[in-house]
N, C-alpha and C. Protein backbone atom coordinates (compact mmCIF):
# COMPACT_ATOMS: atom_id res chain seq x y z
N UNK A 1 8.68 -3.97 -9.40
CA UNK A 1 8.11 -3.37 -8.20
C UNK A 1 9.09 -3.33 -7.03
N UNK A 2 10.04 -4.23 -7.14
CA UNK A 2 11.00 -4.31 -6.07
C UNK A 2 12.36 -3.74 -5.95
N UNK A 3 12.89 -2.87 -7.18
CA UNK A 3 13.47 -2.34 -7.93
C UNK A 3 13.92 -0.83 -7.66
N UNK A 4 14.46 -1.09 -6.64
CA UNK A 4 14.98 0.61 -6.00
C UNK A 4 15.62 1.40 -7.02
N UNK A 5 15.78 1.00 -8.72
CA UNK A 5 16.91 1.80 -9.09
C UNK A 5 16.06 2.71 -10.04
N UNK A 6 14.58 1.59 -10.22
CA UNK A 6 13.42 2.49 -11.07
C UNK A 6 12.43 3.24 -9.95
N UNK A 7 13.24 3.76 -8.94
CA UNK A 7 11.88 4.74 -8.34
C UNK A 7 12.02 6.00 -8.54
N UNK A 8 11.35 7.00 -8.33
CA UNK A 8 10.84 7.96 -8.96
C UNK A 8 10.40 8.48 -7.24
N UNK A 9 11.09 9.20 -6.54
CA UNK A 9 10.33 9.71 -5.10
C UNK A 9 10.65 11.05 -5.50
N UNK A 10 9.55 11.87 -4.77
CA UNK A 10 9.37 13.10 -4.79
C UNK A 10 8.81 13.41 -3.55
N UNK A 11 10.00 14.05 -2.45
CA UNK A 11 9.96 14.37 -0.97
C UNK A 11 9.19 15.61 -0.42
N UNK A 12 7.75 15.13 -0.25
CA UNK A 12 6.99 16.20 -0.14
C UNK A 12 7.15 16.95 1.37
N UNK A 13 7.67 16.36 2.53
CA UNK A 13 7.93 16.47 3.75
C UNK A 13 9.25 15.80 4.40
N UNK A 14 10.31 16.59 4.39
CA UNK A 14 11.10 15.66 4.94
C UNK A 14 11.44 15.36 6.25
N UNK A 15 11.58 13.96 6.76
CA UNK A 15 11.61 13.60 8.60
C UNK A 15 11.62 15.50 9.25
N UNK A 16 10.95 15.24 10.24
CA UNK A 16 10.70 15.86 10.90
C UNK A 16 9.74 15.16 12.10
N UNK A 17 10.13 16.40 13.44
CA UNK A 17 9.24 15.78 14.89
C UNK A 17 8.04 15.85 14.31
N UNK A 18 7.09 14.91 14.44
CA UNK A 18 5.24 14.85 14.42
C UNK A 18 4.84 16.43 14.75
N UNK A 19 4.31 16.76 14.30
CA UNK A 19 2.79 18.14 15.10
C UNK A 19 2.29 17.83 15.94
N UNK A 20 1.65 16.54 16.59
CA UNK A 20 0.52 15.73 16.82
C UNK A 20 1.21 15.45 18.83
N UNK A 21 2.01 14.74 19.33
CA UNK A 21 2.62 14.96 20.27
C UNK A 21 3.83 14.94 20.01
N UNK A 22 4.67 15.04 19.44
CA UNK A 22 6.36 15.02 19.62
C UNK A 22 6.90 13.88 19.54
N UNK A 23 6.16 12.87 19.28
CA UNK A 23 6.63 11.69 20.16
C UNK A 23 7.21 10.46 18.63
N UNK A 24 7.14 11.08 17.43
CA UNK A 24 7.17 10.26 16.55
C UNK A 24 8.18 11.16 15.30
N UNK A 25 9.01 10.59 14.68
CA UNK A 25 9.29 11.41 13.21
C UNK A 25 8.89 11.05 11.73
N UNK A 26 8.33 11.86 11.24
CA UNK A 26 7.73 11.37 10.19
C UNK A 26 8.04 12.25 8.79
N UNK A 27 7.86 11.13 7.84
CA UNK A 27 8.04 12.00 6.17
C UNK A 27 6.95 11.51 5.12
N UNK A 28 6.92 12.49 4.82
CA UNK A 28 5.92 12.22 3.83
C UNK A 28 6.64 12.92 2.20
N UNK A 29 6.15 11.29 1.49
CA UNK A 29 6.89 11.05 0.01
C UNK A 29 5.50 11.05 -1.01
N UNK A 30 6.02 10.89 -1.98
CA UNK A 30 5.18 10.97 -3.42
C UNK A 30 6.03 9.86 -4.12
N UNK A 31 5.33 8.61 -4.52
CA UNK A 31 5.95 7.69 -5.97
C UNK A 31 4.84 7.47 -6.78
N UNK A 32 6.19 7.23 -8.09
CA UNK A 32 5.41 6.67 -9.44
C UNK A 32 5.33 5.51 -8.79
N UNK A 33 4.06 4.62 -9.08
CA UNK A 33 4.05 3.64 -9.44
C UNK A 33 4.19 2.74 -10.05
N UNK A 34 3.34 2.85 -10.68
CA UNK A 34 3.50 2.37 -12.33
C UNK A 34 2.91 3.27 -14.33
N UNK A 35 3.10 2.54 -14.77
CA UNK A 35 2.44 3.28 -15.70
C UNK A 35 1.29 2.00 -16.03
N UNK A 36 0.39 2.29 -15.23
CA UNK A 36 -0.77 1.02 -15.27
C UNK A 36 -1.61 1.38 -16.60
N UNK A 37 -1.74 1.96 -16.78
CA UNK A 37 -3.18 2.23 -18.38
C UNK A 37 -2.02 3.37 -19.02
N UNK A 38 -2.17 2.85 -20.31
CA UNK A 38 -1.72 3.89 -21.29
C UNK A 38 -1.36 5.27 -21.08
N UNK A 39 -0.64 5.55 -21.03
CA UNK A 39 -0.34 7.68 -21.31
C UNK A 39 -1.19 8.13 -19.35
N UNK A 40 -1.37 7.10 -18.31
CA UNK A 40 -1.50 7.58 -17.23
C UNK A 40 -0.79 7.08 -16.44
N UNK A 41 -0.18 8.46 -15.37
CA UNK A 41 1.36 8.04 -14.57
C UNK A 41 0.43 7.47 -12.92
N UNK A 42 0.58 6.64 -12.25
CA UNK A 42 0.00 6.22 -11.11
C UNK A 42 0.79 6.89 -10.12
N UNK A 43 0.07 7.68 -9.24
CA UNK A 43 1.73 7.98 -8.34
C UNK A 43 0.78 8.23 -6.98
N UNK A 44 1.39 7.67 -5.46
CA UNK A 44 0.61 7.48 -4.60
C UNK A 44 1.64 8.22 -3.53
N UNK A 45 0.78 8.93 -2.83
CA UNK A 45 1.83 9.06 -1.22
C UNK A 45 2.04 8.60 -0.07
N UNK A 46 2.88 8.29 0.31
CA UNK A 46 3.19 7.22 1.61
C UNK A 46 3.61 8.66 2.39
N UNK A 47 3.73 8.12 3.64
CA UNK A 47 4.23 8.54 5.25
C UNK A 47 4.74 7.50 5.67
N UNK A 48 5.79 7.93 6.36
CA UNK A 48 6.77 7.42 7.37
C UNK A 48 6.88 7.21 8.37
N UNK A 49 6.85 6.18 9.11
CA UNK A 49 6.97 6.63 10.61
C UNK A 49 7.61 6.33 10.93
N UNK A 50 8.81 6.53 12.26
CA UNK A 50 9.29 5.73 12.83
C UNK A 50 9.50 7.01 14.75
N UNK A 51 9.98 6.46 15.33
CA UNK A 51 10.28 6.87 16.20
C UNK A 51 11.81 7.90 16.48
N UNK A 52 11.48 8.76 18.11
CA UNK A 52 12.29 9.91 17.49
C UNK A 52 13.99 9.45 17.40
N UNK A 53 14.46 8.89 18.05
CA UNK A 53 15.91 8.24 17.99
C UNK A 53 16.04 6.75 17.00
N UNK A 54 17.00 6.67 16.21
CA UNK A 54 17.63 5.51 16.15
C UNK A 54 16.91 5.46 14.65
N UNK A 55 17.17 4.07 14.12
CA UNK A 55 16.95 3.63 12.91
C UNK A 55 15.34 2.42 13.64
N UNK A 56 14.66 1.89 12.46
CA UNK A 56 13.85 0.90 12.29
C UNK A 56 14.25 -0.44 11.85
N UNK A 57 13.93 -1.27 12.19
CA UNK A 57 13.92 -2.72 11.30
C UNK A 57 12.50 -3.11 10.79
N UNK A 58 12.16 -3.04 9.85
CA UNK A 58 11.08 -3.13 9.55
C UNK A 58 10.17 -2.08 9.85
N UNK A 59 8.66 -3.10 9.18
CA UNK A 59 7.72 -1.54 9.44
C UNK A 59 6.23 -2.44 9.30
N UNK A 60 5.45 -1.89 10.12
CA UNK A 60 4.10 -2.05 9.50
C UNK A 60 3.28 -1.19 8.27
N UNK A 61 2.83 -2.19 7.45
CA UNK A 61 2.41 -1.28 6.43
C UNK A 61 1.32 -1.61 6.40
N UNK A 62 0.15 -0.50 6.00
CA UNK A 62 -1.33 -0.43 5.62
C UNK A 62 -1.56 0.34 4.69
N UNK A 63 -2.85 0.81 3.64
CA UNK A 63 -3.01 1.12 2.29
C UNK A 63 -4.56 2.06 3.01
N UNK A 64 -4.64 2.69 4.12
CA UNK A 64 -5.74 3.29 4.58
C UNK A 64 -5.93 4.25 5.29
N UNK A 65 -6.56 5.49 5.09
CA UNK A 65 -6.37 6.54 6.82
C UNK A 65 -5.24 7.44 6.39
N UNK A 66 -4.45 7.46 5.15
CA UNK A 66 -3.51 8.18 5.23
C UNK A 66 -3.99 9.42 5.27
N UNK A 67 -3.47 10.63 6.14
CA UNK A 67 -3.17 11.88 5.98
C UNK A 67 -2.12 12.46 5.29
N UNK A 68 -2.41 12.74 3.78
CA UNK A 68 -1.33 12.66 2.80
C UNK A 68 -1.12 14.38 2.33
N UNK A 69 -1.99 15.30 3.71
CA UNK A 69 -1.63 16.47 3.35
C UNK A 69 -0.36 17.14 3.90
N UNK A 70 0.45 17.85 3.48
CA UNK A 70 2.02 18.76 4.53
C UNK A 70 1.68 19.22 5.56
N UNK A 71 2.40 18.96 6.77
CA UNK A 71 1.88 19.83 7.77
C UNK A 71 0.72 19.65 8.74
N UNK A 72 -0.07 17.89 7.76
CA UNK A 72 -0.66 17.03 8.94
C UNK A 72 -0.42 16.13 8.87
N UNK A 73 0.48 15.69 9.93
CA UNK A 73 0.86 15.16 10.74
C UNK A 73 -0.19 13.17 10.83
N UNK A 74 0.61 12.41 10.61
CA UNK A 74 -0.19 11.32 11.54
C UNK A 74 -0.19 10.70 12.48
N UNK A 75 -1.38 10.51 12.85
CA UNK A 75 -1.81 10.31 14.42
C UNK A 75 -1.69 8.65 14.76
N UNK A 76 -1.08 8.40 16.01
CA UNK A 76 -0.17 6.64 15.81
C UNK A 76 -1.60 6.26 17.03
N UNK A 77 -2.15 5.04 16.11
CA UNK A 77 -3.25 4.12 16.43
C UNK A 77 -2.24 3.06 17.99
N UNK A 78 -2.92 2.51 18.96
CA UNK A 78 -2.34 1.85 19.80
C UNK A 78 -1.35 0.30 18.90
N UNK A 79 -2.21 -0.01 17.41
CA UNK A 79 -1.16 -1.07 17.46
C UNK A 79 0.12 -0.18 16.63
N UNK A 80 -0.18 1.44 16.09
CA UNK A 80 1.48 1.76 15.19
C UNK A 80 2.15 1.42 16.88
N UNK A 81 1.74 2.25 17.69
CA UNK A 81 2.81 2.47 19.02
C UNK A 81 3.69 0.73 19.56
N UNK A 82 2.70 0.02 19.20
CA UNK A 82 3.59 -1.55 19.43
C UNK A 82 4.54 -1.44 18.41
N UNK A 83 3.94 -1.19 17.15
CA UNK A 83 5.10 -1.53 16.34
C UNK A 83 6.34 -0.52 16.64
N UNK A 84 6.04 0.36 17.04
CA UNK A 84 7.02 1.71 17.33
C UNK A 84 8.03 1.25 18.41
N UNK A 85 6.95 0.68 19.48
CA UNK A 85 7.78 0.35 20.92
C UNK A 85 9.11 -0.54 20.35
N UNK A 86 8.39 -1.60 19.38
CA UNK A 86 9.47 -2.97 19.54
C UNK A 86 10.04 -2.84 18.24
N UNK A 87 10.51 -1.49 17.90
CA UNK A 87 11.82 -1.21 16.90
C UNK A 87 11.77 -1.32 15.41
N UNK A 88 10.14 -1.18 15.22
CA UNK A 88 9.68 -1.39 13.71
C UNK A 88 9.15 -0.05 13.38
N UNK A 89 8.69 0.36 12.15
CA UNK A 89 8.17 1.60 11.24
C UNK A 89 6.57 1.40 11.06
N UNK A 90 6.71 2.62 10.81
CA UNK A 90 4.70 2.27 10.48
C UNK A 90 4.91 3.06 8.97
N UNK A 91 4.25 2.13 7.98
CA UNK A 91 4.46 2.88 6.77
C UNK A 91 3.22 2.63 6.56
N UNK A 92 2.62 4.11 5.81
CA UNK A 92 1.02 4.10 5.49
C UNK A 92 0.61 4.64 3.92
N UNK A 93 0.26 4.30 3.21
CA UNK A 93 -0.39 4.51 2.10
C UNK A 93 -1.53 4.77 1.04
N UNK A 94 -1.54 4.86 -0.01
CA UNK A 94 -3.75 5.22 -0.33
C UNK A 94 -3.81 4.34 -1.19
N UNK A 95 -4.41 2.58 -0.98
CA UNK A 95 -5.21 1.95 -2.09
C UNK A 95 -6.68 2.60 -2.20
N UNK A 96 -6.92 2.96 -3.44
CA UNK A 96 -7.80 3.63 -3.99
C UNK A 96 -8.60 2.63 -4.94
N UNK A 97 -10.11 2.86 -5.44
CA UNK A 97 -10.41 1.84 -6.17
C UNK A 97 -10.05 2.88 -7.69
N UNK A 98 -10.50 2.24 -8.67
CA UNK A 98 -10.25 2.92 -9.85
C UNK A 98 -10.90 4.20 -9.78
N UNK A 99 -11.99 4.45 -9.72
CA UNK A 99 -13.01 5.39 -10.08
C UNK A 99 -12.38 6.79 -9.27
N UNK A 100 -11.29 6.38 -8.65
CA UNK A 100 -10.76 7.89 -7.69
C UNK A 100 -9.32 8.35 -8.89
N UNK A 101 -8.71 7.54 -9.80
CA UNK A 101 -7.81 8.04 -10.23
C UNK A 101 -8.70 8.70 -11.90
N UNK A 102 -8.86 10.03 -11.75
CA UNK A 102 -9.59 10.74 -12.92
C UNK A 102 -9.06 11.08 -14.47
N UNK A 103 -7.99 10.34 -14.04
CA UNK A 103 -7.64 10.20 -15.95
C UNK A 103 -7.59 8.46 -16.31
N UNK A 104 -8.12 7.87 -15.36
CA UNK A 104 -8.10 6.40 -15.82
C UNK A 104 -9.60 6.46 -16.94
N UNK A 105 -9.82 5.51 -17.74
CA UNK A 105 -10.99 5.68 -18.46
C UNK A 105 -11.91 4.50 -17.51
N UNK A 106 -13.01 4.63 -17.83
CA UNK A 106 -14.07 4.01 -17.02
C UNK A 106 -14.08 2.43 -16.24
N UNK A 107 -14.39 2.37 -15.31
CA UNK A 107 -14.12 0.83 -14.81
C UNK A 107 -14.29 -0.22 -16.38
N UNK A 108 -15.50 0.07 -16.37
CA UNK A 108 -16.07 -1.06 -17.60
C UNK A 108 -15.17 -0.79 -18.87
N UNK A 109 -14.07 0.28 -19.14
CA UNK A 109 -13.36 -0.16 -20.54
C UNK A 109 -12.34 -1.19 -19.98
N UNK A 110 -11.38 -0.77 -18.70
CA UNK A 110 -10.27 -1.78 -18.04
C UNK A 110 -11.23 -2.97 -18.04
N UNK A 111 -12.23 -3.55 -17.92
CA UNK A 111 -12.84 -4.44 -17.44
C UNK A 111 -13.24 -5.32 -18.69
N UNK A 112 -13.25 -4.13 -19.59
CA UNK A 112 -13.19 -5.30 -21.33
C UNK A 112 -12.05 -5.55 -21.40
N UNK A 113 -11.12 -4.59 -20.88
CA UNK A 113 -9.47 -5.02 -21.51
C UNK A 113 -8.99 -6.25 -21.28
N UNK A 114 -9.79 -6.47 -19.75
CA UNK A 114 -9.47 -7.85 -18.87
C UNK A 114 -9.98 -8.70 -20.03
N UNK A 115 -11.46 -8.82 -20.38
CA UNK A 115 -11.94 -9.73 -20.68
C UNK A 115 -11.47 -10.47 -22.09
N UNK A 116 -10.55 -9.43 -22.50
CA UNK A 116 -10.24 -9.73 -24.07
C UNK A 116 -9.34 -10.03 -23.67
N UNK A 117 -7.96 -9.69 -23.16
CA UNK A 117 -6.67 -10.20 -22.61
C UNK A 117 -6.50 -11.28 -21.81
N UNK A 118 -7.27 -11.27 -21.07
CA UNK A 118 -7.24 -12.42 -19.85
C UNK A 118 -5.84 -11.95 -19.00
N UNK A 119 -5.20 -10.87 -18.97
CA UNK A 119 -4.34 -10.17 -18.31
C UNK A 119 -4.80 -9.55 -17.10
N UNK A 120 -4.54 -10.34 -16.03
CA UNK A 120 -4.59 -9.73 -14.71
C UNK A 120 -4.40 -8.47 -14.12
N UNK A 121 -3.30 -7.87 -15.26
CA UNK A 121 -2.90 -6.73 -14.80
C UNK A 121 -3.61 -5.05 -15.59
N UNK A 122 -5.05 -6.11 -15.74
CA UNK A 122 -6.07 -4.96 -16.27
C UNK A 122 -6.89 -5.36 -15.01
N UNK A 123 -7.02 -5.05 -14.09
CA UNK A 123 -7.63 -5.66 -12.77
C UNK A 123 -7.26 -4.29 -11.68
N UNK A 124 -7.83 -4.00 -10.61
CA UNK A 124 -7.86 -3.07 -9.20
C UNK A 124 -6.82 -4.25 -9.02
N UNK A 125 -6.88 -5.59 -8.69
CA UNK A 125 -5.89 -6.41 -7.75
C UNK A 125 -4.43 -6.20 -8.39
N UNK A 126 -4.91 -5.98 -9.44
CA UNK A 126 -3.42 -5.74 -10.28
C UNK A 126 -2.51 -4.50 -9.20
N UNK A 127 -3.42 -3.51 -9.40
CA UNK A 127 -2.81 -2.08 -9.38
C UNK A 127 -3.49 -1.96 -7.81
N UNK A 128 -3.62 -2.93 -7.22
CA UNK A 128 -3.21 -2.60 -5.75
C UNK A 128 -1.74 -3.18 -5.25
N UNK A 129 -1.87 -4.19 -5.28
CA UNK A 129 -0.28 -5.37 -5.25
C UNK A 129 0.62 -4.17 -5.10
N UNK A 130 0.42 -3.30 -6.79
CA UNK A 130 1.62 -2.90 -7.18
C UNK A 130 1.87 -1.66 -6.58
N UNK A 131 0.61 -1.32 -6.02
CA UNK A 131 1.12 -0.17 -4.89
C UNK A 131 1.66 -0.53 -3.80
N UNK A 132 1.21 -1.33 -3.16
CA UNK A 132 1.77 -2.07 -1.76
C UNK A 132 3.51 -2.57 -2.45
N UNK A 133 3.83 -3.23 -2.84
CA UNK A 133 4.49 -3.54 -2.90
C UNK A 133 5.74 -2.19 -3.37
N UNK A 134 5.23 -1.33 -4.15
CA UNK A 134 6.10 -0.21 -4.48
C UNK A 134 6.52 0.43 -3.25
N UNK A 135 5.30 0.71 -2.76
CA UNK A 135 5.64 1.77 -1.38
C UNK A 135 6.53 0.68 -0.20
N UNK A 136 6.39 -0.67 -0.29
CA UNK A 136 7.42 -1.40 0.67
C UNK A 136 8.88 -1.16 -0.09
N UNK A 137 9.13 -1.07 -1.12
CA UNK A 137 10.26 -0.49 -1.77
C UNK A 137 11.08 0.83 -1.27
N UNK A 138 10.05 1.62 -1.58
CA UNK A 138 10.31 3.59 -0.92
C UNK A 138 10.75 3.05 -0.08
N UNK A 139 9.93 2.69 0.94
CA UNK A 139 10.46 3.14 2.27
C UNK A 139 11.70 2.15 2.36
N UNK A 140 11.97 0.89 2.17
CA UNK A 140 13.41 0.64 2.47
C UNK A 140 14.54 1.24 1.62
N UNK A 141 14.28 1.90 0.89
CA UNK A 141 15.30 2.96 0.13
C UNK A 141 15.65 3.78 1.14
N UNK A 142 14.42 4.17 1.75
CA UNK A 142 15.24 5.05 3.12
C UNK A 142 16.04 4.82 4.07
N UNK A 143 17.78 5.46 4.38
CA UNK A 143 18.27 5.12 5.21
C UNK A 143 18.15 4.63 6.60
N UNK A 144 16.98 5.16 7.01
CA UNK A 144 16.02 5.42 8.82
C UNK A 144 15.62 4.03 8.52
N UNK A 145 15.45 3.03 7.45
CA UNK A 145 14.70 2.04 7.81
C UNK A 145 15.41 1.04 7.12
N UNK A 146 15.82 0.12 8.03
CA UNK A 146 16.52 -1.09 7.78
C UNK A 146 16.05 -2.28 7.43
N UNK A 147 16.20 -3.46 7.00
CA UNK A 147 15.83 -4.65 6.20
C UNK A 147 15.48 -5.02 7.73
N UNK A 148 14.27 -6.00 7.43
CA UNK A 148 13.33 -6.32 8.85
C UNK A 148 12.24 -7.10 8.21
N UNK A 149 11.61 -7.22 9.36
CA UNK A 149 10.41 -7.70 9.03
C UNK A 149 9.35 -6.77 8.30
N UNK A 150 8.04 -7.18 7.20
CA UNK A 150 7.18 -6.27 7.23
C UNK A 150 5.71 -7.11 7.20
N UNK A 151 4.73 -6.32 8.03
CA UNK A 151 3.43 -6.76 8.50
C UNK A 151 2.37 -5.81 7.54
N UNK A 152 1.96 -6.40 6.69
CA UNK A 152 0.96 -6.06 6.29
C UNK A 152 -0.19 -6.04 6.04
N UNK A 153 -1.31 -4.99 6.85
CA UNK A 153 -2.70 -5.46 7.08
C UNK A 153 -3.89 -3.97 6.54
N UNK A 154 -4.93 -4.63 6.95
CA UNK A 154 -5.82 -3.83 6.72
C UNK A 154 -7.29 -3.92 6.59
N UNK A 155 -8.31 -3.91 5.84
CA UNK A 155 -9.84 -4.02 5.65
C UNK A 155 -10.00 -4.24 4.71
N UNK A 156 -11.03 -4.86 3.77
CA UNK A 156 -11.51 -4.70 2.49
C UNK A 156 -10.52 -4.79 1.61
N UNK A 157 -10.73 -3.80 0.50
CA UNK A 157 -9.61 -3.87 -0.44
C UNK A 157 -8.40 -3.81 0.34
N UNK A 158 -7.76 -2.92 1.74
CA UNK A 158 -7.42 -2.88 2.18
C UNK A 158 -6.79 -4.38 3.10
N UNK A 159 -7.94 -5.16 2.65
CA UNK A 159 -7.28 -6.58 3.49
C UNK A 159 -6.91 -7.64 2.44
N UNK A 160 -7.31 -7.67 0.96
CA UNK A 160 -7.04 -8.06 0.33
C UNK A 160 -5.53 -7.92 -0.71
N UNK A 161 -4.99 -6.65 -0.22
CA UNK A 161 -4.13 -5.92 -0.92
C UNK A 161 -2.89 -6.41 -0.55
N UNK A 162 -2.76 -6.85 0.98
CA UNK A 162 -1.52 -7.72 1.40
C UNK A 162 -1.49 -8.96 0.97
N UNK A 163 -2.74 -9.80 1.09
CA UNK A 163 -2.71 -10.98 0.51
C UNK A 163 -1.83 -10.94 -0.80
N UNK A 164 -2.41 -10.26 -1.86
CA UNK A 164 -2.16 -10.04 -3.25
C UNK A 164 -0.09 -9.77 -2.98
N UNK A 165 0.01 -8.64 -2.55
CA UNK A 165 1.25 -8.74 -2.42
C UNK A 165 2.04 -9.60 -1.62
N UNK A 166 1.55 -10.61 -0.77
CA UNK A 166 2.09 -11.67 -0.15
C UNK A 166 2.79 -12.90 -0.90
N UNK A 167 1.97 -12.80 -2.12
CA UNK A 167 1.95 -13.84 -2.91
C UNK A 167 2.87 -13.56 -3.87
N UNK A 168 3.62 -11.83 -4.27
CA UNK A 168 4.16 -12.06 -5.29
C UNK A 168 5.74 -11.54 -4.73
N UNK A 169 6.00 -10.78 -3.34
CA UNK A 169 6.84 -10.54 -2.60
C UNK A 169 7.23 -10.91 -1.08
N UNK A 170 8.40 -11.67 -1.71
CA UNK A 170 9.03 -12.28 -0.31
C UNK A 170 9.30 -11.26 0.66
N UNK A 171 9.29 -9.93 0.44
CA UNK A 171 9.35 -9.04 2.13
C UNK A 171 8.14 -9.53 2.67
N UNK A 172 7.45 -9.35 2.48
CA UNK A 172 6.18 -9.22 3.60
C UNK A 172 6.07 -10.40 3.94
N UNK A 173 6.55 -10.36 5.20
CA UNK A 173 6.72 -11.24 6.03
C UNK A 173 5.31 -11.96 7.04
N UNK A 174 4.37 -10.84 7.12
CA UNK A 174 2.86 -11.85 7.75
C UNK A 174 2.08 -10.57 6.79
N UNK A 175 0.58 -11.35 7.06
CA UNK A 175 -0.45 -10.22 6.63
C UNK A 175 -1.16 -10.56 7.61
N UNK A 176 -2.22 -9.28 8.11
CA UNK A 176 -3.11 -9.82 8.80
C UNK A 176 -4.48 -8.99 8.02
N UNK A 177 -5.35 -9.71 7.25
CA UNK A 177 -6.21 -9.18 6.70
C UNK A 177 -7.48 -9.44 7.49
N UNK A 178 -8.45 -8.36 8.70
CA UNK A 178 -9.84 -8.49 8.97
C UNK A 178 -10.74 -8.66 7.95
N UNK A 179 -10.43 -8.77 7.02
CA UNK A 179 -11.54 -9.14 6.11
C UNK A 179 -11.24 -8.33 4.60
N UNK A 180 -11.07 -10.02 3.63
CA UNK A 180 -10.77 -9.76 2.39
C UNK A 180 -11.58 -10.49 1.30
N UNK A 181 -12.01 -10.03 0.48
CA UNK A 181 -13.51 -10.74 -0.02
C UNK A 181 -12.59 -11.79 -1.23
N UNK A 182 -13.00 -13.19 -1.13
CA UNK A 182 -12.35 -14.07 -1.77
C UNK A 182 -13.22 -14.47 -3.19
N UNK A 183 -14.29 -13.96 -3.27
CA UNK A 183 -15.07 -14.75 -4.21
C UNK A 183 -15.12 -13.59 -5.90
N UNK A 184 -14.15 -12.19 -5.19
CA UNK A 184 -14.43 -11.54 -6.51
C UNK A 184 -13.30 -11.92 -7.90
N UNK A 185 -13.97 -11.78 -8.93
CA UNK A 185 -13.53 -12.23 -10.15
C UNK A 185 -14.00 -11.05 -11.35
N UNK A 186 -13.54 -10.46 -12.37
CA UNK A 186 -14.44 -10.32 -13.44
C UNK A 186 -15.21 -11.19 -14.32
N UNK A 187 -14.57 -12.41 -13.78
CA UNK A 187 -15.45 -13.18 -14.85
C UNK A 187 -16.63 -13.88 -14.33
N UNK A 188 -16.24 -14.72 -12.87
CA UNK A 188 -16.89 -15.29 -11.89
C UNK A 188 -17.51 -14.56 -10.98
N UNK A 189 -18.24 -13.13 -11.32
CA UNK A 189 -18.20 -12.07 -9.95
C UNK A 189 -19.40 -12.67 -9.10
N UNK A 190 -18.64 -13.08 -8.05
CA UNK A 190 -19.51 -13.51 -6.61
C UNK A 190 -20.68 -14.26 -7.30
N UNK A 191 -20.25 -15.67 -7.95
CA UNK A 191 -20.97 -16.78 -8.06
C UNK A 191 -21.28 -17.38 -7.13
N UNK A 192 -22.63 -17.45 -7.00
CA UNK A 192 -23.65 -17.91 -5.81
C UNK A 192 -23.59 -19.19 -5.40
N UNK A 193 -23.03 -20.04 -6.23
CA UNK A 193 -22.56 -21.53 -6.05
C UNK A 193 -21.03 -21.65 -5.62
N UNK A 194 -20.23 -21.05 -5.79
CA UNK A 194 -18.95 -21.06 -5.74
C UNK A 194 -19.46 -20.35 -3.77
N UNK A 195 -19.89 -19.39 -3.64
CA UNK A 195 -20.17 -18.67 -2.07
C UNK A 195 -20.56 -19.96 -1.37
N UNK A 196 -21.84 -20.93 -2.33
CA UNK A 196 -22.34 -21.70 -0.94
C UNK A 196 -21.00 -23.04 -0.79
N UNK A 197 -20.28 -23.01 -1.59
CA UNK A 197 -19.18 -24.29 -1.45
C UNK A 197 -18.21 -23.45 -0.42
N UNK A 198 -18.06 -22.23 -0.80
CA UNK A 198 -16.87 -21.80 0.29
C UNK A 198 -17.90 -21.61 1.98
N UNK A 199 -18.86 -21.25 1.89
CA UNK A 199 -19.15 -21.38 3.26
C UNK A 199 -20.04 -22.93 3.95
C-alpha cells in the first residue's frame, strides 16, 4: 500500500486554478487500489489540494464529500483553509461501503469468506485502510506535495478508516475521528454485553 513503484494513476484533471474562487489548485486522479475480490480491479478518485503558489508539506486527508466529477471543482471547508493557510494539502477521497462497488458479489458471500478464513482482509475495514492508505501514497508521489505531516479524519466509516490506517502506517501522523463505531465485528456484531462493558 505504501509502494509508489506499484501505482497505477490515471490523471483525470491536471493542477489547475479551482472554478470555485481562484483561490486554490487542484487535480483530480484515478488509482488502482487493490485487487481486493477475485477478477475485480478497486480503483478510487482522489483530489488534490493545495494552494496557488509553492509546494505543500503534508496534507489533510478525508475519505468523504468528494466531488470526483471534471470540471467540479472542490469547495475548501473553514478547517481545508487552516490546513491551506499553515502550508499543508487537503487530500480527499471516496470510502464506500461494499454494496456501491457493482461487480463485488454480495456483502454476505465476502462475509462467509471472512468466516471460513478468519482473514481480515475479507472485511469493508480491510478495503478501507487500503484505500486511505493508497491514496496517502498518490498524493506524495506528487511533486507539489512534500513529506510532512498527515491528519487524518472524518465520520463513521469515515472516522474509523484513519484509525484502521493509523495502525498499519507510520505517515499518518494524528487522526481525528468524530465518531467511529468500536464494537463492529463479523463475528461479535455489536454484542450487547461487550456495549454495556465498554460504556
Amino acid at each position: 500500500m505504501t509502494d509508489t513503484s506499484t501505482l497505477d494513476v490515471v490523471v483525470v484533471e491536471d493542477w489547475h486554478v479551482d472554478t470555485i474562487d481562484g483561490t486554490t489548485r487542484q487535480k483530480l486522479i484515478d488509482i488502482h487500489v487493490d485487487d481486493w475480490w477475485e477478477g475485480v480491479e478497486i480503483r478510487v478518485p482522489i483530489r488534490l489540494v493545495i494552494p496557488l503558489e509553492g509546494t505543500v508539506e503534508g496534507f489533510v486527508i478525508n475519505g468523504s464529500g468528494l466531488n470526483e466529477n471534471p470540471g467540479d471543482d472542490e469547495s475548501m471547508t473553514p478547517s481545508d483553509r487552516v490546513a491551506l493557510n499553515a502550508g499543508a494539502g487537503v487530500v480527499t477521497t471516496k470510502i464506500k461501503s461494499l454494496g456501491y462497488y457493482p461487480d463485488l458479489p454480495q456483502s454476505s458471500v465476502i462475509q462467509a469468506r471472512f468466516l471460513e478464513t478468519l482473514d481480515w482482509r475479507y472485511t469493508e475495514l480491510y478495503l478501507w485502510g487500503a484505500i486511505m492508505m493508497r491514496s496517502i501514497t498518490a498524493a506524495f508521489d506528487d511533486e507539489l506535495i512534500q513529506p510532512g505531516p498527515v491528519i487524518a479524519y472524518g465520520n463513521s466509516k469515515n472516522g474509523i478508516t484513519p484509525l484502521i490506517a493509523s495502525i498499519h502506517d507510520e505517515r499518518v501522523t494524528a487522526t481525528r475521528s468524530t465518531h467511529a463505531f468500536t464494537t463492529y465485528t463479523p463475528i461479535r456484531a455489536h454484542e450487547s454485553e461487550a456495549i454495556v462493558e465498554v460504556d
